[in-house]
Protein backbone atom coordinates (compact mmCIF):
# COMPACT_ATOMS: atom_id res chain seq x y z
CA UNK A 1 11.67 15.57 15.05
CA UNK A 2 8.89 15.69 17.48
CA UNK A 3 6.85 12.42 19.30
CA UNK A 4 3.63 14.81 17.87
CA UNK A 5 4.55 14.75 14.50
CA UNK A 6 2.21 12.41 12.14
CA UNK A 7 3.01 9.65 10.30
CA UNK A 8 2.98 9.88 6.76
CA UNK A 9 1.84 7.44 4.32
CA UNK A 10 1.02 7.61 0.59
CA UNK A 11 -0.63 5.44 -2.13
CA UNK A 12 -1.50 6.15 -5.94
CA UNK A 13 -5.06 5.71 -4.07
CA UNK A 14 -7.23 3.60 -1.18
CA UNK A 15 -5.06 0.94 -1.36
CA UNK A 16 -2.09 1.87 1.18
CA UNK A 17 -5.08 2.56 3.14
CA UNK A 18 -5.12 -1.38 4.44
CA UNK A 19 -1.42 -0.91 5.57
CA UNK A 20 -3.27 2.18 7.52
CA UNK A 21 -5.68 0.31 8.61
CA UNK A 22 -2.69 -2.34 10.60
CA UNK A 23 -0.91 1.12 12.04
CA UNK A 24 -3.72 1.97 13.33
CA UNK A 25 -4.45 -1.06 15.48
CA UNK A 26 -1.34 -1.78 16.47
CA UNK A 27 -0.21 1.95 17.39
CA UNK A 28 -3.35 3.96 17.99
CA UNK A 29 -1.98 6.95 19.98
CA UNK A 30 0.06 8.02 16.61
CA UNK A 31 -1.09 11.00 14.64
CA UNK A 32 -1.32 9.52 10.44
CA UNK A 33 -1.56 11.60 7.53
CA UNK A 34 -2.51 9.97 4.76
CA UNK A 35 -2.15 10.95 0.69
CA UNK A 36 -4.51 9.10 -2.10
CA UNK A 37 -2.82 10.45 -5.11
CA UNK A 38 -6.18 9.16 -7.33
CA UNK A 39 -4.86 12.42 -10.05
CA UNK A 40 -2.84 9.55 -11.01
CA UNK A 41 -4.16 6.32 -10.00
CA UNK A 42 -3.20 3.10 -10.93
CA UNK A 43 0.17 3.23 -10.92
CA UNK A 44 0.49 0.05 -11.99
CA UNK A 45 -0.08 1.09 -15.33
CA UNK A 46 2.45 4.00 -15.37
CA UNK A 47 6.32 4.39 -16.45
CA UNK A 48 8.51 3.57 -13.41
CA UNK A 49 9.91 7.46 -14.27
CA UNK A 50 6.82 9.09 -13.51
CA UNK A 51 5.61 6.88 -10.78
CA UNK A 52 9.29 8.01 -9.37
CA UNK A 53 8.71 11.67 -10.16
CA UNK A 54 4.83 11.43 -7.75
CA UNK A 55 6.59 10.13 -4.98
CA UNK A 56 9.33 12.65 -4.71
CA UNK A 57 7.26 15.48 -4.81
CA UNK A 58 4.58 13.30 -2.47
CA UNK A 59 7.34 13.15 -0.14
CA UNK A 60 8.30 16.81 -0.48
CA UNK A 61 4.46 17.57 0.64
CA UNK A 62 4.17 15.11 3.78
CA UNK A 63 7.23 16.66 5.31
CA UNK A 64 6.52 19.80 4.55
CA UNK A 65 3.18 18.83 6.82
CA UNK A 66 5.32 17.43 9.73
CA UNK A 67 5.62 13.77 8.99
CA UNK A 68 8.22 12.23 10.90
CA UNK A 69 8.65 9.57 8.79
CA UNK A 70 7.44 7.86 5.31
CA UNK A 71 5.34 4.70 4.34
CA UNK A 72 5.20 4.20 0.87
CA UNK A 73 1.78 2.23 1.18
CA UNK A 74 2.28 0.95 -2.68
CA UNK A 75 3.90 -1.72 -3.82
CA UNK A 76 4.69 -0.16 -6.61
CA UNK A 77 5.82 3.17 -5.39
CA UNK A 78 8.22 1.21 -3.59
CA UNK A 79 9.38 -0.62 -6.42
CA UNK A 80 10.11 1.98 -8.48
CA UNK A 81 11.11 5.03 -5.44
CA UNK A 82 12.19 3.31 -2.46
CA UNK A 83 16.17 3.21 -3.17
CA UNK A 84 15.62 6.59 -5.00
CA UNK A 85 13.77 8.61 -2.56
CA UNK A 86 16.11 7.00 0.09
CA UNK A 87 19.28 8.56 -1.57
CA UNK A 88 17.47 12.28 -2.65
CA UNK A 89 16.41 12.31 1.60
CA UNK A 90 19.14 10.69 3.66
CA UNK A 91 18.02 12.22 6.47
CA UNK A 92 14.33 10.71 6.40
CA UNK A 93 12.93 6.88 7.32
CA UNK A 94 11.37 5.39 4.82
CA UNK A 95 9.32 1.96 5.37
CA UNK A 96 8.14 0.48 1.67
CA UNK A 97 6.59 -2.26 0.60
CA UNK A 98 8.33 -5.82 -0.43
CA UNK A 99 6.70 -8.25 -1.76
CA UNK A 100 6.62 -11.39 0.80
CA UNK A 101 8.24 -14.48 -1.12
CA UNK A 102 10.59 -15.22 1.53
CA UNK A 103 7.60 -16.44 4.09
CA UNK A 104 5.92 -17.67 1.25
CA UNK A 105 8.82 -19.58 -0.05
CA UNK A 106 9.35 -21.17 3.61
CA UNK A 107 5.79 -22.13 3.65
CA UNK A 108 4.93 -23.45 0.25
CA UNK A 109 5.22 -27.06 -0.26
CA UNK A 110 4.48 -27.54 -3.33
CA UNK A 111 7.42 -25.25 -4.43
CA UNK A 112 4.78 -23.00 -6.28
CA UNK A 113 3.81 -19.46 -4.95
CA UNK A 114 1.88 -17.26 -6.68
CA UNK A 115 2.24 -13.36 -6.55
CA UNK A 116 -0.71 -11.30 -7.19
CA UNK A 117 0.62 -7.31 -8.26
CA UNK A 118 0.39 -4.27 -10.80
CA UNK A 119 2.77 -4.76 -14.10
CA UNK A 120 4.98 -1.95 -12.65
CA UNK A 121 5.76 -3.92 -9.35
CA UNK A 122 6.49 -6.84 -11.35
CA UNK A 123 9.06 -4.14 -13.52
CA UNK A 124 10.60 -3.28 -10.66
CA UNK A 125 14.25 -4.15 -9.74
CA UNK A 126 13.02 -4.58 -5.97
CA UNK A 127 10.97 -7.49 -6.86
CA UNK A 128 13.16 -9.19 -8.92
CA UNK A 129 16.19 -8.44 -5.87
CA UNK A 130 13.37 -10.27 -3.87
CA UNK A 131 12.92 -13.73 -5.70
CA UNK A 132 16.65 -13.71 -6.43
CA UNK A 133 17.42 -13.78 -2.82
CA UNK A 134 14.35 -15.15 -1.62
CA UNK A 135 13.19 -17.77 -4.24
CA UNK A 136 15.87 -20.41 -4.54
CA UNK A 137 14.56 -23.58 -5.64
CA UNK A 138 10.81 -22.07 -5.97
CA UNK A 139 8.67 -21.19 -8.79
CA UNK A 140 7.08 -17.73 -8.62
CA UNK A 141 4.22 -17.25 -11.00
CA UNK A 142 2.73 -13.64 -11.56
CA UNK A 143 -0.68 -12.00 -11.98
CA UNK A 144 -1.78 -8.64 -12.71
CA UNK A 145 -5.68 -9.02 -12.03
CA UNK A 146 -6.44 -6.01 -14.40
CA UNK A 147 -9.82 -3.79 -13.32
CA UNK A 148 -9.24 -4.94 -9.40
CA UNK A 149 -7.34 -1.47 -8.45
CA UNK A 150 -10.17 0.10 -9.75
CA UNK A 151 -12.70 -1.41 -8.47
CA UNK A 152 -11.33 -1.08 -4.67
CA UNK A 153 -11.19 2.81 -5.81
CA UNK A 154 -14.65 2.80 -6.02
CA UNK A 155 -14.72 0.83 -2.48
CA UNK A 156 -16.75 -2.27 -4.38
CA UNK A 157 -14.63 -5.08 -2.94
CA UNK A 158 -17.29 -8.10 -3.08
CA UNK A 159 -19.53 -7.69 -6.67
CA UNK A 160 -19.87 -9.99 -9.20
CA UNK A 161 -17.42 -7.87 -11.34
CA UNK A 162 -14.74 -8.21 -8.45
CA UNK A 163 -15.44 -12.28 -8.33
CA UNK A 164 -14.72 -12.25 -12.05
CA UNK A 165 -11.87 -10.34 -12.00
CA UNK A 166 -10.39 -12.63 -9.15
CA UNK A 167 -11.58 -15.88 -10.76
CA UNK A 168 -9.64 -14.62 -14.24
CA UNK A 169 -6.43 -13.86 -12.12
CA UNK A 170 -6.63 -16.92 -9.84
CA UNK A 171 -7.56 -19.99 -11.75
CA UNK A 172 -4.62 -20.09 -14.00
CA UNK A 173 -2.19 -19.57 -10.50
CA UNK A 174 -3.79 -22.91 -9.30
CA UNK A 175 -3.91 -24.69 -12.32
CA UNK A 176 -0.72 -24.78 -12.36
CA UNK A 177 -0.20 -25.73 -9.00
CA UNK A 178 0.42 -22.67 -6.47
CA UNK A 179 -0.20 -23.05 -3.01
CA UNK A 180 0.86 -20.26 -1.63
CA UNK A 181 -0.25 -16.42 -2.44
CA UNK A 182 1.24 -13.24 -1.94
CA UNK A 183 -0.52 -10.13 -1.81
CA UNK A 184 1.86 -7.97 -4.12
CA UNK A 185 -0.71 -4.56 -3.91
CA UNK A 186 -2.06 -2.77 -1.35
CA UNK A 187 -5.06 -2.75 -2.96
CA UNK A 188 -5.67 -6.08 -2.15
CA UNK A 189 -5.63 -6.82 1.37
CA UNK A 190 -9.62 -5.37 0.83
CA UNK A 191 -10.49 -8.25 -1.08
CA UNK A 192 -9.06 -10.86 1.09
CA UNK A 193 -12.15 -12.96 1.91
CA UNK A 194 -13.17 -13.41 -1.43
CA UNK A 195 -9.48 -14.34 -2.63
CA UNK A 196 -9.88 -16.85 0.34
CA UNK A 197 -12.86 -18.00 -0.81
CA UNK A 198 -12.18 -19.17 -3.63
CA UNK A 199 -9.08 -20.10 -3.79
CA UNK A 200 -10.23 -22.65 -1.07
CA UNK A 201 -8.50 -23.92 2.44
CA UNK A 202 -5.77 -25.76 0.99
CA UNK A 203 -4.15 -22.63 -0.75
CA UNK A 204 -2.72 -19.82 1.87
CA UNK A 205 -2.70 -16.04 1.40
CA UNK A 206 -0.31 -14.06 2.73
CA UNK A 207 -1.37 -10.49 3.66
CA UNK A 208 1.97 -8.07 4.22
CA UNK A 209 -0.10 -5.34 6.26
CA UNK A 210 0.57 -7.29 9.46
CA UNK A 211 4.53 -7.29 9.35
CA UNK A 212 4.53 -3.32 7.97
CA UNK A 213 2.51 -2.10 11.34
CA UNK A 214 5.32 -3.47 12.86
CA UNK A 215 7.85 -2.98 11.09
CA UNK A 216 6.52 1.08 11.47
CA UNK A 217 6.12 0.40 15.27
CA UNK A 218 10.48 -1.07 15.16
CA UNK A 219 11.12 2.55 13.27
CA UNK A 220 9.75 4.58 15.46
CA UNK A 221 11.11 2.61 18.54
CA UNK A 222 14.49 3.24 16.77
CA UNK A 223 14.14 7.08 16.09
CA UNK A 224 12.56 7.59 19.86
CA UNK A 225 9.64 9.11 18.46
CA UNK A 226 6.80 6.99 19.20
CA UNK A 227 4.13 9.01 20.59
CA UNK A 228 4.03 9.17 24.22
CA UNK A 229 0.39 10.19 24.30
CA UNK A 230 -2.31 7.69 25.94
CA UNK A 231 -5.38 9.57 23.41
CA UNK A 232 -6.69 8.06 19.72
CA UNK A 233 -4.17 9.55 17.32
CA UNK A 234 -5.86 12.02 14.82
CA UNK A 235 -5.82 11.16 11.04
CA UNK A 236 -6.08 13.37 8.13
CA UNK A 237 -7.04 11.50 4.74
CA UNK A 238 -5.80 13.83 1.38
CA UNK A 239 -6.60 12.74 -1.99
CA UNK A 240 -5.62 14.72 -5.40
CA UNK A 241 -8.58 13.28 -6.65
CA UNK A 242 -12.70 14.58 -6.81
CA UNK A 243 -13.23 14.92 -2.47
CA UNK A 244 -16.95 13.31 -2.28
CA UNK A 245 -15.81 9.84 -4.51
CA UNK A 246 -13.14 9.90 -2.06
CA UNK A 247 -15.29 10.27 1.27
CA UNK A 248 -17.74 7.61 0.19
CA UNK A 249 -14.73 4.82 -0.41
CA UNK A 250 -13.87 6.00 3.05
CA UNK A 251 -17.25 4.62 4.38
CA UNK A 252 -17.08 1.65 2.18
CA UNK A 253 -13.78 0.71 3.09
CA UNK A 254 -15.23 1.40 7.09
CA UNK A 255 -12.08 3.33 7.54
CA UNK A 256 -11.22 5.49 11.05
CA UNK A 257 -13.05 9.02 11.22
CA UNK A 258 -10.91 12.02 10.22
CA UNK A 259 -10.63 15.30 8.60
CA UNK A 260 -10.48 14.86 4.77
CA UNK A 261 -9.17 17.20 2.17
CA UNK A 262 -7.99 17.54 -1.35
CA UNK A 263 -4.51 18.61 -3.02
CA UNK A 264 -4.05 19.41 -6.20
CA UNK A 265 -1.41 18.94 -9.29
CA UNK A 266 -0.07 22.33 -10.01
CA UNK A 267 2.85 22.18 -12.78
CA UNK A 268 4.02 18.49 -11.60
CA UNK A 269 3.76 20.47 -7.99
CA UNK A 270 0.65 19.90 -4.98
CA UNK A 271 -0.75 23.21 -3.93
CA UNK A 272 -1.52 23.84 -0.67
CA UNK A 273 -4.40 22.26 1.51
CA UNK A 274 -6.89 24.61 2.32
CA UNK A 275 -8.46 23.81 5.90
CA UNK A 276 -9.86 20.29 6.91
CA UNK A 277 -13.43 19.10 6.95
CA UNK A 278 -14.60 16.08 9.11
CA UNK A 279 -15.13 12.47 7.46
């Protein structure tokens, strides 16, 4: 494994692309290579079997392009792949996404957090291992905020429709008492002011992007390959989705400049990337 060699993340679209977003700032000489898989997007909707069967053969396809190690940018690709991808490559790092109740349980006084995810994270054994270890004495309510996933597709992260959504979601979490939320998708991190907004000062959010960066930063100090070079990394967005719906959420989303291609679903397989064009 080479200090050159990218790091790979994936997402079942633009969502992981807030966790890239946090890499970026925090290690900005690092080479990313980045997968939307929008073929199959939301996953929060899917069978924890076939969100499972994406990211193996996800995986298979970023180390086949040189990534040096693996963020599953999805809360619910980790839910449902993390152990399993772990145990199918032993040899490979993996960083995935947990859902933060343990800070939010610290911080809540009210004893009420509220967790804001896809019905597949929720599914997931990793979340309920989190609140059983995390979540003594706490009440964790849950909301799915159907529509929001994709509507942050699209990059619209502060319409009307978006309010609505969030109002829907959020109303019934403080109702009831929350004061504390967790930010359960990756997804979400791009509608963070308006989930601050109006769920109002006395109510904190708790954004996980932060504590991956360097959590990806601890990794790489650990394998010695952090990349030695003092330039701006390169990154390379893919998407198994249409290319041009994808390169306008890039702009929406204000994301980093970088080549931008497409893979596509052959027989539950990606083909090939043919050769990069700038974004």
């Amino acid at each position: 494994m080479s200090t050159k060699q990218p790091i790979g993340l994936f997402d079942s679209g633009v969502g992981g692309l807030s966790i890239l977003k946090e890499i970026h700032t925090l290690l900005p000489a690092e080479d990313m290579l980045y997968f939307a898989d929008q073929a199959h997007v939301p996953y929060g909707s899917r069978s924890l079997e076939d969100v499972r069967m994406f990211s193996e053969e996800i995986t298979r396809f970023l180390l086949a392009h040189g990534a040096k190690i693996i963020v599953l940018a999805c809360n619910t690709a980790s839910a449902a792949s993390l152990h399993y991808l772990r145990a199918v490559f032993p040899d490979v790092r993996f960083i995935g996404m947990e859902p933060a109740i343990k800070p939010a349980a610290q911080r809540t006084k009210s004893g009420i957090v509220g967790v804001l995810a896809t019905p597949a994270t929720f599914q997931g054994e990793l979340f309920a291992s989190v609140v059983d270890r995390f979540a003594d004495g706490v009440q964790v309510l849950q909301s799915t905020l159907p529509g929001l996933v994709e509507r942050v597709e699209k990059g619209d992260v502060d319409s009307p429709q978006v309010e609505q959504i969030l109002n829907r979601g959020l109303e019934p979490l403080i109702e009831r008492g929350a004061d504390t939320l967790v930010l359960g998708c990756t997804h979400f991190p791009f509608v963070l002011p308006m989930i601050e907004a109006l769920s109002g000062e006395r109510i904190e959010v708790i954004d996980p992007s932060p504590a991956i960066a360097r959590r990806t930063q601890q990794v790489l100090r650990e394998e010695q390959v952090r990349s030695s070079i003092e330039e701006t990394g390169k990154i390379r967005y893919l998407t198994s989705g249409d290319l041009e719906p994808f390169k306008r959420t890039l702009e929406r989303l204000a994301m980093p400049a970088g080549d931008v291609d497409q893979a596509i679903w052959k027989d539950l397989h990606l083909a090939p990337v043919a050769g990069g064009s700038q974004g």
